[in-house]
Protein backbone atom coordinates (compact mmCIF):
# COMPACT_ATOMS: atom_id res chain seq x y z
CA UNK A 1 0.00 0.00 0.00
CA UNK A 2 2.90 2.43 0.80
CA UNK A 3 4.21 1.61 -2.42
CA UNK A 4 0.65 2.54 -4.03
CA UNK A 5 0.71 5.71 -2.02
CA UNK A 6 4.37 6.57 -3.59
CA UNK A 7 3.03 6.14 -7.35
CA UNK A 8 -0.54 8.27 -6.66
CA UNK A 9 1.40 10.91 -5.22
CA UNK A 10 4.29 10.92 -8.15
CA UNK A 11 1.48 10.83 -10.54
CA UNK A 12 -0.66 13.49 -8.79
CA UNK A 13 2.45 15.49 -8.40
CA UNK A 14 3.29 15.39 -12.29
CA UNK A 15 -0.36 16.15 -13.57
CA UNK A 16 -0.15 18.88 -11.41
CA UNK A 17 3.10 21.03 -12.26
CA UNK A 18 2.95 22.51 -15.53
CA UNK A 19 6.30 22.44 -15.93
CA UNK A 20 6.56 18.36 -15.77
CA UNK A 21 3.66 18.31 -18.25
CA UNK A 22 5.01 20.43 -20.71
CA UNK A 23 8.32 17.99 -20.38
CA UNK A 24 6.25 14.91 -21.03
CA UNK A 25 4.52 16.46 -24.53
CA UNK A 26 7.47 17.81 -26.45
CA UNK A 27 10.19 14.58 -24.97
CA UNK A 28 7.37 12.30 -26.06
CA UNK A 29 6.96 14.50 -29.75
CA UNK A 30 10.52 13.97 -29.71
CA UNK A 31 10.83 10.74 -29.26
CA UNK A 32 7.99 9.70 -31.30
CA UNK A 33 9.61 12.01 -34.43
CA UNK A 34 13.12 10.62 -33.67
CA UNK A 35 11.90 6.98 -33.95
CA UNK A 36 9.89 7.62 -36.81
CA UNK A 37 13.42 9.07 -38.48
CA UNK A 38 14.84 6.41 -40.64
CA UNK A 39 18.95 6.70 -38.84
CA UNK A 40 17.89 7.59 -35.77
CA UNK A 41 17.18 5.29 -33.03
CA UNK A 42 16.01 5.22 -29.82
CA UNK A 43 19.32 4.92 -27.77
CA UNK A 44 20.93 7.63 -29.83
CA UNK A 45 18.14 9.68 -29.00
CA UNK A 46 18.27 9.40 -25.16
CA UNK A 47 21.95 10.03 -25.36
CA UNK A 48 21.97 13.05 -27.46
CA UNK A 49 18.85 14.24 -25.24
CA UNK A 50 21.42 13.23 -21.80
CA UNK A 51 23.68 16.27 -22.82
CA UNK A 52 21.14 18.90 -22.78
CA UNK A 53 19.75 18.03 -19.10
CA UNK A 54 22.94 18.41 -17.02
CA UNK A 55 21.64 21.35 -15.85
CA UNK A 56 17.82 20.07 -14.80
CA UNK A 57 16.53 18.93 -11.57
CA UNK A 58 17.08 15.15 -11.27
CA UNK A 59 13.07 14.27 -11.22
CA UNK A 60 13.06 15.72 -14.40
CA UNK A 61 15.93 14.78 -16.51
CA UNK A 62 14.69 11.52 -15.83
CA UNK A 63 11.25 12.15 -16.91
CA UNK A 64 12.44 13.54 -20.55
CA UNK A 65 14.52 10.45 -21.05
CA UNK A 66 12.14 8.05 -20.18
CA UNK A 67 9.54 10.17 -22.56
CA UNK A 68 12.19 10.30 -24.68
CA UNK A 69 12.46 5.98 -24.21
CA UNK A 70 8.77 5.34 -24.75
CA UNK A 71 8.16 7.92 -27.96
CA UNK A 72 10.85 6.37 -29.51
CA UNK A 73 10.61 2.98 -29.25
CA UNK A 74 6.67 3.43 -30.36
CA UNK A 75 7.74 6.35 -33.26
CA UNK A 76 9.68 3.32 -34.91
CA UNK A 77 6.38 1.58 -36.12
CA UNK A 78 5.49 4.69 -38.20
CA UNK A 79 8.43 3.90 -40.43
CA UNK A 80 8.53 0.40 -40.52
CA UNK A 81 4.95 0.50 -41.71
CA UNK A 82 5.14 3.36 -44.31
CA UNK A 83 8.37 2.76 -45.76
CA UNK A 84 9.18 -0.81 -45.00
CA UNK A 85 12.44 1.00 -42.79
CA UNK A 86 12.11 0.19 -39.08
CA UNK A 87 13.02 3.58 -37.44
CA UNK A 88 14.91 1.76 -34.15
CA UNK A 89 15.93 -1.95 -34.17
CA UNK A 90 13.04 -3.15 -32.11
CA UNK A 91 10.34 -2.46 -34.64
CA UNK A 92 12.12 -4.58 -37.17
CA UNK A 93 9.54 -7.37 -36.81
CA UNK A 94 6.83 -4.78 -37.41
CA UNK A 95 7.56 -4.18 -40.82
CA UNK A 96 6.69 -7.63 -41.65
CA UNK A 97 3.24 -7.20 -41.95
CA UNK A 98 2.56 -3.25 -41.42
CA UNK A 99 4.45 -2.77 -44.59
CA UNK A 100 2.19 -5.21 -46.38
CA UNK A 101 -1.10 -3.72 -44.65
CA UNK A 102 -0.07 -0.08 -45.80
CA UNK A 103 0.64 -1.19 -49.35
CA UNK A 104 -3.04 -2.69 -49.78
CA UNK A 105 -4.48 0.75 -48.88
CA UNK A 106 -4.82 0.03 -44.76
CA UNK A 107 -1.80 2.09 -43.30
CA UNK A 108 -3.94 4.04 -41.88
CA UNK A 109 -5.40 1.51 -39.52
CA UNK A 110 -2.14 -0.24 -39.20
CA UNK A 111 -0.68 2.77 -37.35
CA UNK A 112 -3.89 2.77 -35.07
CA UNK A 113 -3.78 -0.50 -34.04
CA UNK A 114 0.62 -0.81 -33.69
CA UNK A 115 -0.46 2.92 -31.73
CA UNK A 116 -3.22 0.13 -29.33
CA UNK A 117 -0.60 -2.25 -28.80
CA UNK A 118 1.63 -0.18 -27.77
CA UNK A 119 0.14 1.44 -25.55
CA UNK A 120 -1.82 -2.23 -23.74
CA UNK A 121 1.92 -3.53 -23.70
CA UNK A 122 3.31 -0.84 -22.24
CA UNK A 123 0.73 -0.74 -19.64
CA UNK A 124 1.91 -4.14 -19.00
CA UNK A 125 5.14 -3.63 -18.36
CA UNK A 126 4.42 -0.83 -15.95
CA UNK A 127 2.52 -2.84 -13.90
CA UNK A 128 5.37 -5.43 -14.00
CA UNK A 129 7.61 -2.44 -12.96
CA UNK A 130 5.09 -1.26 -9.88
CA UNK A 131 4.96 -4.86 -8.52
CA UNK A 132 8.92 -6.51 -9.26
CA UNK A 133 11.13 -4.23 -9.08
CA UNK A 134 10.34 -3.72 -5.24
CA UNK A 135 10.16 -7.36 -4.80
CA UNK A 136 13.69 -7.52 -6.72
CA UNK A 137 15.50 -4.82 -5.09
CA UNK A 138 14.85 -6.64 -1.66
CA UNK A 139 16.54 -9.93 -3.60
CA UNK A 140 19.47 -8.07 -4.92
CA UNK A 141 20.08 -6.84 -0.82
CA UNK A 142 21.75 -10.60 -0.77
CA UNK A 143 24.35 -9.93 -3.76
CA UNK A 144 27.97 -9.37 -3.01
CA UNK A 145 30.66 -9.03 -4.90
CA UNK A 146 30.42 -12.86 -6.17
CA UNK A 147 27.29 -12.84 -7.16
CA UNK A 148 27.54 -9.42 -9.24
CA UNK A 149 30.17 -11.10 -11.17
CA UNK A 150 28.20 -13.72 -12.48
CA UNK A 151 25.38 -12.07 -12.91
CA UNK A 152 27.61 -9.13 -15.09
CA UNK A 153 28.78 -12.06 -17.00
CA UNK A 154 25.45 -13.88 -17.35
CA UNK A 155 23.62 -10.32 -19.14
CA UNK A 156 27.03 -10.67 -21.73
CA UNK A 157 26.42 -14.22 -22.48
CA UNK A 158 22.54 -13.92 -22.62
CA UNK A 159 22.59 -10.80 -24.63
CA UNK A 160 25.37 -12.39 -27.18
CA UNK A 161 23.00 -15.18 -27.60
CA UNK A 162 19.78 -14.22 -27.99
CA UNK A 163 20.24 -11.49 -30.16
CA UNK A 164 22.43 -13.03 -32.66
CA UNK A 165 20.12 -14.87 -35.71
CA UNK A 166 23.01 -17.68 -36.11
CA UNK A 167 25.97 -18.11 -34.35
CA UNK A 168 26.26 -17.24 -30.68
CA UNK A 169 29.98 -16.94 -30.84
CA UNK A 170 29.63 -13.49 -32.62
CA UNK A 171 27.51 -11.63 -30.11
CA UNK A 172 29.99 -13.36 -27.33
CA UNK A 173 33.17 -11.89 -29.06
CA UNK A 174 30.86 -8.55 -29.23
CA UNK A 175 30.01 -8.54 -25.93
CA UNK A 176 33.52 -9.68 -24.63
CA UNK A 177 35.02 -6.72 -26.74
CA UNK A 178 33.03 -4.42 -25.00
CA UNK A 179 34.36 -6.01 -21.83
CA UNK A 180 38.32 -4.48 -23.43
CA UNK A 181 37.15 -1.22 -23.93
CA UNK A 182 36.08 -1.06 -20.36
CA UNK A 183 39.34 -2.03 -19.00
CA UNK A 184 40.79 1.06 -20.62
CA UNK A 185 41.48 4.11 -18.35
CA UNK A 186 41.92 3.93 -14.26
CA UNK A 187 40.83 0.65 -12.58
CA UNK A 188 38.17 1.10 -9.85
CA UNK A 189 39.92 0.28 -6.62
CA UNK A 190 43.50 1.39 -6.69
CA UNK A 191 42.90 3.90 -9.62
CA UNK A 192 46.01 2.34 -11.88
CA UNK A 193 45.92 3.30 -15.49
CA UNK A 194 45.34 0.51 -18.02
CA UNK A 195 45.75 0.65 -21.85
CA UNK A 196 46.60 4.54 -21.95
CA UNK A 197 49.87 4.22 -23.44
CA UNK A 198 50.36 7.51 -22.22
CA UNK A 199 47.35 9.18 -23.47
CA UNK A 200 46.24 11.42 -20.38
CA UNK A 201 42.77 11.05 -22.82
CA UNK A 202 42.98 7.56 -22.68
CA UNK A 203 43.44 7.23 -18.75
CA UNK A 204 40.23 8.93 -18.26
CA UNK A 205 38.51 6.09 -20.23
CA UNK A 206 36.28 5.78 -22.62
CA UNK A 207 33.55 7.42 -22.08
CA UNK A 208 29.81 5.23 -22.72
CA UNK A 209 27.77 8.35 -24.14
CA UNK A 210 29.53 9.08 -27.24
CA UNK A 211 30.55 5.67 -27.82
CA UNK A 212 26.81 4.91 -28.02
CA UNK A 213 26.54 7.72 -30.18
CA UNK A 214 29.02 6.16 -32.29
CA UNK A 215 27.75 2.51 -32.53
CA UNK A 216 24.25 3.22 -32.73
CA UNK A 217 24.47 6.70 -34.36
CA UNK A 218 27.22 7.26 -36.80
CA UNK A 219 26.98 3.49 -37.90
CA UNK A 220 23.58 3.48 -38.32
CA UNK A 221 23.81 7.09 -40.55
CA UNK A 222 26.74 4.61 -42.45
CA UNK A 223 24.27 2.07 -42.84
CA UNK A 224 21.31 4.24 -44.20
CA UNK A 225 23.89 5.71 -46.41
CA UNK A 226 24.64 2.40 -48.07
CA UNK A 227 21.35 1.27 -48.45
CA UNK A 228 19.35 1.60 -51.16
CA UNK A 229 16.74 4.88 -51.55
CA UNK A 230 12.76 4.32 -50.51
CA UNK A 231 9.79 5.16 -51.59
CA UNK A 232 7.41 6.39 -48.90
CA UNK A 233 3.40 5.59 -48.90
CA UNK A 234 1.58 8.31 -48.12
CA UNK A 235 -1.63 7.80 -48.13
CA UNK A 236 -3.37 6.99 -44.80
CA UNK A 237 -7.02 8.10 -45.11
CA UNK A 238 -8.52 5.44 -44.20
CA UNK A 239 -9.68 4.86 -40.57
CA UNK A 240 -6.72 5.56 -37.52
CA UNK A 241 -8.55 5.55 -34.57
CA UNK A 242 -8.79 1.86 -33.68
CA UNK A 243 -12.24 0.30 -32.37
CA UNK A 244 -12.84 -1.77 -29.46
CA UNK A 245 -13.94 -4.77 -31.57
CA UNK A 246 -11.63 -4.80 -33.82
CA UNK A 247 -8.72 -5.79 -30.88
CA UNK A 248 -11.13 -7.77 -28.64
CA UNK A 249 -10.36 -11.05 -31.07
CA UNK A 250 -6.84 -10.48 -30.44
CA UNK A 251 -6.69 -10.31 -26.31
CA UNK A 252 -4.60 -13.55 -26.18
CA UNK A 253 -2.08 -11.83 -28.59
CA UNK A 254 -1.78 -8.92 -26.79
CA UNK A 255 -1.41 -10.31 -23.06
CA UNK A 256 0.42 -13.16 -23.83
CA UNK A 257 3.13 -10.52 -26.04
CA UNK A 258 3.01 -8.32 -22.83
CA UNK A 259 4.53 -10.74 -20.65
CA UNK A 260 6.80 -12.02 -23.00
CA UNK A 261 7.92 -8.57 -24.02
CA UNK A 262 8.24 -7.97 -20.09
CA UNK A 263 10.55 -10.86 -19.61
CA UNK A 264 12.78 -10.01 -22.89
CA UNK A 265 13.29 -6.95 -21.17
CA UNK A 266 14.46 -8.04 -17.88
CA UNK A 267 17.35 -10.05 -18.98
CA UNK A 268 20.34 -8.09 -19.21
CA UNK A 269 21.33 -6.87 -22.56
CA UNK A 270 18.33 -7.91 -25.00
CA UNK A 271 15.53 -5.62 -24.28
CA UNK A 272 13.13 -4.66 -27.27
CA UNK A 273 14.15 -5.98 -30.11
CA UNK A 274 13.51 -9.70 -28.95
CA UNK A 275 10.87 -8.56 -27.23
CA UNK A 276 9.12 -8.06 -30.48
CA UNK A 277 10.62 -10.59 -32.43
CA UNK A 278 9.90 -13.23 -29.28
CA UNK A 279 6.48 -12.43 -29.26
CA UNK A 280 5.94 -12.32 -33.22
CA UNK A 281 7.38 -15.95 -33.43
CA UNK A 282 4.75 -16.94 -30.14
CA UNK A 283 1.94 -15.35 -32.10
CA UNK A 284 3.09 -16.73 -35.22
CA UNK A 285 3.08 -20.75 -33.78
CA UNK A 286 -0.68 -19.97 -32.30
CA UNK A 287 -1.97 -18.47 -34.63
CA UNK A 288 -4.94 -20.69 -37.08
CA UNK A 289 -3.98 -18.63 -39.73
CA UNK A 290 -0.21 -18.79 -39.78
CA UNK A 291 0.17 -18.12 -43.48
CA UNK A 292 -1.00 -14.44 -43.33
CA UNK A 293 2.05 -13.54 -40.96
CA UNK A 294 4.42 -11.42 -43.78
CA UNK A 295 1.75 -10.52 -45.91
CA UNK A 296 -0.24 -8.34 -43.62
CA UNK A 297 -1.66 -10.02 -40.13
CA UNK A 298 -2.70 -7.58 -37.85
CA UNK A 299 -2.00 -10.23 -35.33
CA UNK A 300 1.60 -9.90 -36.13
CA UNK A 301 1.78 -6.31 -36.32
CA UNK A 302 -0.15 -6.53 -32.71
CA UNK A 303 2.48 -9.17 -31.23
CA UNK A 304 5.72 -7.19 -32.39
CA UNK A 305 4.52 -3.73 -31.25
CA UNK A 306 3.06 -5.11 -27.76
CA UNK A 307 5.99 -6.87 -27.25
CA UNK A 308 8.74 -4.35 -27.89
CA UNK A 309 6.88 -1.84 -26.04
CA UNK A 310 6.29 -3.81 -22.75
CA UNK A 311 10.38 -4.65 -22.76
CA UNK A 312 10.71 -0.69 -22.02
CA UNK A 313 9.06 -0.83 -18.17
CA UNK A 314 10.88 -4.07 -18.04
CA UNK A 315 13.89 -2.93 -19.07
CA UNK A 316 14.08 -0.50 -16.71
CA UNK A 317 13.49 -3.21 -13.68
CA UNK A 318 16.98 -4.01 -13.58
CA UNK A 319 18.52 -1.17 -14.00
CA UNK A 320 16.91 0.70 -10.51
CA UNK A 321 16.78 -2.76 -8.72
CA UNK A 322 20.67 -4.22 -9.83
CA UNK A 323 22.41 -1.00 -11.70
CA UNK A 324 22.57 -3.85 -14.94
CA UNK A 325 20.59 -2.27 -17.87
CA UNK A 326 18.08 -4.32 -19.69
CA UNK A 327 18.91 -2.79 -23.52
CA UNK A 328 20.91 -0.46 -24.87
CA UNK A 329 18.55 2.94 -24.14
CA UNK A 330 18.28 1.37 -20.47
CA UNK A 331 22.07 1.88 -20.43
CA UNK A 332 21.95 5.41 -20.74
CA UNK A 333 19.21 5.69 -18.88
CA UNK A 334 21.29 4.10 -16.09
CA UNK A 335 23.99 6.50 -16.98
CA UNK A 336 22.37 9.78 -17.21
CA UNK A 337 20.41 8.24 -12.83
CA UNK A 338 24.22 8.13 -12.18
CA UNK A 339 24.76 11.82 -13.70
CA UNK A 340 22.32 13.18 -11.35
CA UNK A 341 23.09 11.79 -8.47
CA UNK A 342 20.75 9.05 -8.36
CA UNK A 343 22.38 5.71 -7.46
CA UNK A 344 20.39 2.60 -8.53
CA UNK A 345 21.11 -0.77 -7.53
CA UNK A 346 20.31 -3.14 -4.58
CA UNK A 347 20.10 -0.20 -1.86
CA UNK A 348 17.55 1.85 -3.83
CA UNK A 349 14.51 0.84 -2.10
CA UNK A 350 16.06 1.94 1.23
CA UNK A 351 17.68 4.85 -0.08
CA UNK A 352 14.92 6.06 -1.95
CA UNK A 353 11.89 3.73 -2.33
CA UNK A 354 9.33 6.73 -3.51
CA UNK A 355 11.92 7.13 -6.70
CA UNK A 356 11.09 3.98 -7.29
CA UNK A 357 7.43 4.39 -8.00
CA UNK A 358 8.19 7.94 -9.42
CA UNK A 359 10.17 6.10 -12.68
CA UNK A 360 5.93 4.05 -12.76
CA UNK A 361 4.44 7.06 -12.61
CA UNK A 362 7.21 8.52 -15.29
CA UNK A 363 6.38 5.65 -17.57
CA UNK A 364 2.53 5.80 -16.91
CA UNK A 365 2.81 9.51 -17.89
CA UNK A 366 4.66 8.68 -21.26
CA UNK A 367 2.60 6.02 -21.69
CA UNK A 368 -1.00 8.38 -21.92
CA UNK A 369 1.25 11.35 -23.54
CA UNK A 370 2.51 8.56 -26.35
CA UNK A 371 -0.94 7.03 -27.39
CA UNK A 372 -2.52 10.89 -27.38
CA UNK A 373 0.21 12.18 -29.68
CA UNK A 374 0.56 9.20 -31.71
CA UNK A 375 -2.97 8.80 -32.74
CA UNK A 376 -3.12 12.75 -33.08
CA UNK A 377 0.07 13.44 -35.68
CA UNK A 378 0.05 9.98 -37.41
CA UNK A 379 -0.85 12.37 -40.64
CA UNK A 380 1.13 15.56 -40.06
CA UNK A 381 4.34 12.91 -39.53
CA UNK A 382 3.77 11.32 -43.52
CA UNK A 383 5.12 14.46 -44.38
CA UNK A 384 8.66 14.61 -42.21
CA UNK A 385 8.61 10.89 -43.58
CA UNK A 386 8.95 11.91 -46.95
CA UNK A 387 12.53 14.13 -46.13
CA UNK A 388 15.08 13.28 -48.29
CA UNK A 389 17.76 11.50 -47.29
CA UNK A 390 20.68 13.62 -48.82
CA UNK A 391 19.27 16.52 -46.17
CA UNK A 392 18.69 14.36 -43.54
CA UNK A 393 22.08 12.99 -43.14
CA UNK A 394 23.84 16.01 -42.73
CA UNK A 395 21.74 16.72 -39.97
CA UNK A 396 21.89 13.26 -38.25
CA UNK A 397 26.04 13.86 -38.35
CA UNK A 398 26.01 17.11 -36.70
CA UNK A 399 23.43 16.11 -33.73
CA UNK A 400 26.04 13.15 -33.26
CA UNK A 401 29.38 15.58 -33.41
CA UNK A 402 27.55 17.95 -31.00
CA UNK A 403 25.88 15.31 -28.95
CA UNK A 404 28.96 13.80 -28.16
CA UNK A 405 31.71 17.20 -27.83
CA UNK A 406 28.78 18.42 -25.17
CA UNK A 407 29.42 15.84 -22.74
CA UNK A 408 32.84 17.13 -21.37
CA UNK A 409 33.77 19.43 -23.74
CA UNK A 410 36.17 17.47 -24.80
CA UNK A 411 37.25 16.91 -28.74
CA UNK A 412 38.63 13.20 -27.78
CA UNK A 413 35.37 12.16 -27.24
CA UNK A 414 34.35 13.09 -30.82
CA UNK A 415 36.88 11.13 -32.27
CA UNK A 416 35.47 8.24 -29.51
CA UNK A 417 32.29 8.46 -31.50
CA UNK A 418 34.01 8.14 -34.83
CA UNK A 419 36.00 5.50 -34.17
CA UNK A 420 32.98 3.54 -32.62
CA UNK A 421 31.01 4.26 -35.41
CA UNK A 422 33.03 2.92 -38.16
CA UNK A 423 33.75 0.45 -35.94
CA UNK A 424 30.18 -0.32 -35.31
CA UNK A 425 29.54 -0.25 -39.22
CA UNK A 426 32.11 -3.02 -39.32
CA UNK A 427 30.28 -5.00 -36.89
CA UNK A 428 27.08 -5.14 -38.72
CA UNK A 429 28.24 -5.86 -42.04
CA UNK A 430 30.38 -9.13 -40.62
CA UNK A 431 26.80 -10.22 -39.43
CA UNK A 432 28.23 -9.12 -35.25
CA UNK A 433 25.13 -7.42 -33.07
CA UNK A 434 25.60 -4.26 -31.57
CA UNK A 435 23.69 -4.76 -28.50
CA UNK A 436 26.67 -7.10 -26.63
CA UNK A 437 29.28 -4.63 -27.31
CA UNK A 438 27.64 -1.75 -25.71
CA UNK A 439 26.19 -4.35 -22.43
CA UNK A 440 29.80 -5.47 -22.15
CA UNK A 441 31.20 -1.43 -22.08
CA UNK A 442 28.62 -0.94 -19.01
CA UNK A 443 29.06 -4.49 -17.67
CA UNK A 444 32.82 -4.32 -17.58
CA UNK A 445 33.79 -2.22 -14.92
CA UNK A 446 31.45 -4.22 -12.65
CA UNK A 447 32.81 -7.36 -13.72
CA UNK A 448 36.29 -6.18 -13.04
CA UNK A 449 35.46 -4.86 -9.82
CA UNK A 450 33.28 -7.41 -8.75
CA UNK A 451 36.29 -10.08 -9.43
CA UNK A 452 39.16 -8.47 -8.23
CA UNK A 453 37.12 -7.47 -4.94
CA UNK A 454 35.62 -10.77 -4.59
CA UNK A 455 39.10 -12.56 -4.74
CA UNK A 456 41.00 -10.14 -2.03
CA UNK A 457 37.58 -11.19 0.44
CA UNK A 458 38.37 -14.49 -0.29
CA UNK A 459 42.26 -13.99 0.19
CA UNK A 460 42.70 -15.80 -3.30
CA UNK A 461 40.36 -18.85 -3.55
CA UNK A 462 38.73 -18.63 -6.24
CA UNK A 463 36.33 -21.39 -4.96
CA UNK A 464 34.17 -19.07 -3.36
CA UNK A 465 32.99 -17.55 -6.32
CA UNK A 466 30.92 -20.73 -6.77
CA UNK A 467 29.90 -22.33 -2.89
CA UNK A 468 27.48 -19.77 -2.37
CA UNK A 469 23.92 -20.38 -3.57
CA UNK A 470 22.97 -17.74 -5.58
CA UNK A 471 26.64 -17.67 -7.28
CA UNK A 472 26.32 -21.57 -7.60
CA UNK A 473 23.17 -20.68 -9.45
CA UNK A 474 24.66 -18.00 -12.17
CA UNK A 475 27.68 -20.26 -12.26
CA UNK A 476 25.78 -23.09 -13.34
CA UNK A 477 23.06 -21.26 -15.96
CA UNK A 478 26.59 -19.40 -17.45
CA UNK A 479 27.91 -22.87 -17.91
CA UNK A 480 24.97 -24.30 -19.13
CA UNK A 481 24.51 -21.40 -21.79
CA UNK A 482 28.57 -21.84 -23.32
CA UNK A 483 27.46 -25.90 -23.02
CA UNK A 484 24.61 -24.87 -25.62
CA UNK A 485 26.09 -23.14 -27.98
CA UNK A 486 28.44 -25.77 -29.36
CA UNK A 487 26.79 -28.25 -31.81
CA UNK A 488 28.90 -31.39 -30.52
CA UNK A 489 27.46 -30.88 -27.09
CA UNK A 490 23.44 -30.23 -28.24
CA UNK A 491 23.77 -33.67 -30.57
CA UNK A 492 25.49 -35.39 -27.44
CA UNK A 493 22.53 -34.27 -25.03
CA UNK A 494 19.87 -34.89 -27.75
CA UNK A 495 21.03 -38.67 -28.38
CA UNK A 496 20.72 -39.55 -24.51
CA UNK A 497 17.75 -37.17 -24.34
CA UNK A 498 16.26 -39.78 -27.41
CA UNK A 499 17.63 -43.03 -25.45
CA UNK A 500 15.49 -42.07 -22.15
CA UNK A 501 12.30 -41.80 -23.82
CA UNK A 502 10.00 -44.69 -24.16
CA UNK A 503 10.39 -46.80 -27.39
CA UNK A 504 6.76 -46.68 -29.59
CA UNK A 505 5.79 -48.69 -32.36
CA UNK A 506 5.98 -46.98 -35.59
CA UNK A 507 3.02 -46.58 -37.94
CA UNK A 508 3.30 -48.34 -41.23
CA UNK A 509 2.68 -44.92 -42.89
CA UNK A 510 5.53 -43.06 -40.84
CA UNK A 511 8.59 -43.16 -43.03
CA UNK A 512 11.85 -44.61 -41.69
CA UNK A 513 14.46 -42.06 -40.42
């Protein structure tokens, strides 16, 4: 109940200052137009946004960015479905069948009802936020230094597999690269410089907000660049505003993509983008009418939206409950909490338990402000859509150059973001995900830390890191995920998986093997 009192006040508080309102409608605009921007995404968007708060109250930095967060990841679908382009990486999964529903004259009710499942999935994953992250942050009260190891190097190996299509080994060498680039600079406990060679530049570290900038900005601007021109449909007169009955047949969709979204965000490093593409395959294997998935289900299009929108609340449970972000925005998120003073992690609902339900009240606030503005501008945005890209560029560049100089006023960190972004660029076109690299810069230092402290507690015995439960526990689901990824192992399992199950006559009509 006190928890309940927290979140009416934080809302009551909000609805109440016009300053905090005002925030909500143009970060929400903002987000919506930046997703909606074919080479922006939503993590580039929060970071650039980051800069320009350093002088705000705490509260509502915070607020922006998550407004930011939400419009973002929801302005994405307005691309994907008019110009087959997802604007972010999570709403790649929508363009499967929006695109196909705009093209046969319905874009207009495709953004309506991506705008509805949004909005249900989001509400999902706030309510998941209001009622685990308390629960969670009372858990995490048991972690030590052991068990923050593992569980640092559990989000890397989770995040390398999951969002890699093929081979795992990519988004681990991704992820585990990241893990480098975090050793650069001073060490956390004795503050010994690593990997400068000198540089006083380099002994400060690399810093994570322009080389997000870089990997998810400048690469991405490389990758439009490359690709291929568009042409945009504009014509969305038919009906927007969706209708009760029209999403009533498709409740199972919706909740079941909610939770599933939820859950894709928790775990450390995947967040949206297999939130959506999770909860498109779920909807895809119930589904009577799989065949119309890819050529223009509104079930899809309800799954992928629903769930990449409810991994945004649940990304954001780790990162106030464990300081481990659940995507790449939540990492910047977590960096710009650490920026103003707010320190997230297991002592957070002792510290501070009412911020706690202010970030449900934050989201709740997006949440309203994102399915207001995105039903009211889906028309008014067809024409920013249609921007070329030869002006758009240019401008894309520049936010990134000043984005990144702004955060210390330093030139070295513009280089940073040029070097991660053709380094970035390089990534994708080998087929390596982004998302590891960046979990594995933020994980890094905690891995280090976590290690070195955990070995001078146990004066060298490395043993420890695996006798107590809950490190036992990591320990054994890290070893079971490296045991999975290598094909010798899976047949080995499968063939004495096959002996323990009871023999059965064969049909005459079943073919031999």
């Amino acid at each position: 109940m006190s928890g309940l009192g927290y979140f009416l006040d934080a809302l009551i508080g909000f609805m109440t200052q016009p300053v905090m309102l005002f925030s909500v409608i143009w970060a929400t605009s903002l987000g919506i137009l930046v997703g909606s921007l074919p080479g922006l995404t939503a993590t580039l968007g929060i970071a650039l946004l980051t800069t320009l708060t350093f002088k705000m109250d705490g509260t509502q930095a915070i607020l922006i960015l998550i407004c930011m967060y939400v419009g973002a990841i929801y302005g994405g679908s307005r691309s994907a479905i008019l110009l087959n382009i997802p604007g972010t990486p999570a709403n790649a999964a929508t363009a499967l069948d929006g695109f196909p529903l705009a093209r046969s004259g319905l874009a207009g009710r495709a953004m309506g009802v991506a705008t509805a499942g949004s909005f249900v999935g989001g509400l999902i994953g706030m309510l998941a936020l209001a009622l685990v992250a308390p629960v969670l942050g009372d858990f995490a009260l048991s972690f030590g230094s052991y068990e923050f190891f593992w569980l640092a190097l559990f989000g890397i190996l989770v995040s390398g597999q999951l969002t890699t299509t093929g081979d795992s080994i990519k988004g681990w060498i991704a992820g585990f690269l990241g893990v480098l680039v975090a050793m650069i600079g001073q060490e956390g406990i004795y503050s010994y410089q690593r990997f400068s060679y000198g540089s006083s530049d380099l002994a400060g570290g690399i810093g994570l907000l322009p080389a997000l900038v870089g990997a998810f900005g400048f690469a991405e601007l490389l990758t439009v660049m490359k690709a291929r021109g568009f042409q945009s449909i504009v014509d969305a007169s038919d009906r927007i505003l969706p209708r009760f009955k029209d999403l009533w047949p498709y409740k199972r969709t919706i909740a079941r993509s909610g939770l599933i979204g939820t859950f894709m965000g928790l775990l450390p490093g995947v967040g949206e983008d297999m939130g959506s593409w999770m909860s498109y395959a779920a909807a895809r294997r119930a589904s009577r009418q799989r065949e119309q998935f890819g050529k223009g289900s509104l079930d899809g299009l309800l799954a992928a939206e629903t769930g990449n929108n409810a991994a945004v609340p649940g990304a954001i449970i780790p990162v106030l409950t464990l300081a481990v972000p659940g995507s790449a925005p939540a990492a910047v998120l977590l960096a710009a909490m650490f920026i103003h003073g707010i320190r997230p992690g297991p002592m957070i609902m002792i510290e501070s338990p009412a911020f706690v339900f202010e970030v449900v009240a934050m989201v709740a606030m997006a949440m309203m402000a994102m399915l207001v503005i995105g039903l009211a501008v889906t028309r008014p945005l067809l024409r920013v859509l249609t921007i070329p890209r030869a002006f758009l560029m240019p401008i894309i560049f520049t936010l990134c150059t000043i984005g990144s100089y702004a955060i210390a006023g330093r030139l070295f960190d513009v280089y940073v973001m040029l070097a991660f972004g053709v380094f970035g660029f390089a990534l994708r076109e080998m087929k390596y995900p982004l998302a590891p690299l960046v979990l594995g810069i933020v994980l890094g230092n905690l891995l280090d830390k976590s290690f070195r402290r955990g070995m001078t507690l146990s004066e060298g015995n490395a043993l420890d890191f695996v006798t107590r439960p809950i490190s036992a526990f990591l320990a054994l689901a890290c070893l079971l995920m490296l045991l999975n990824a290598f094909p010798l192992v899976r047949h080995s399992v499968g063939r004495v998986l096959s002996k323990m199950r009871p023999n059965r006559k064969r049909s005459p009509e079943e073919p031999n093997s």
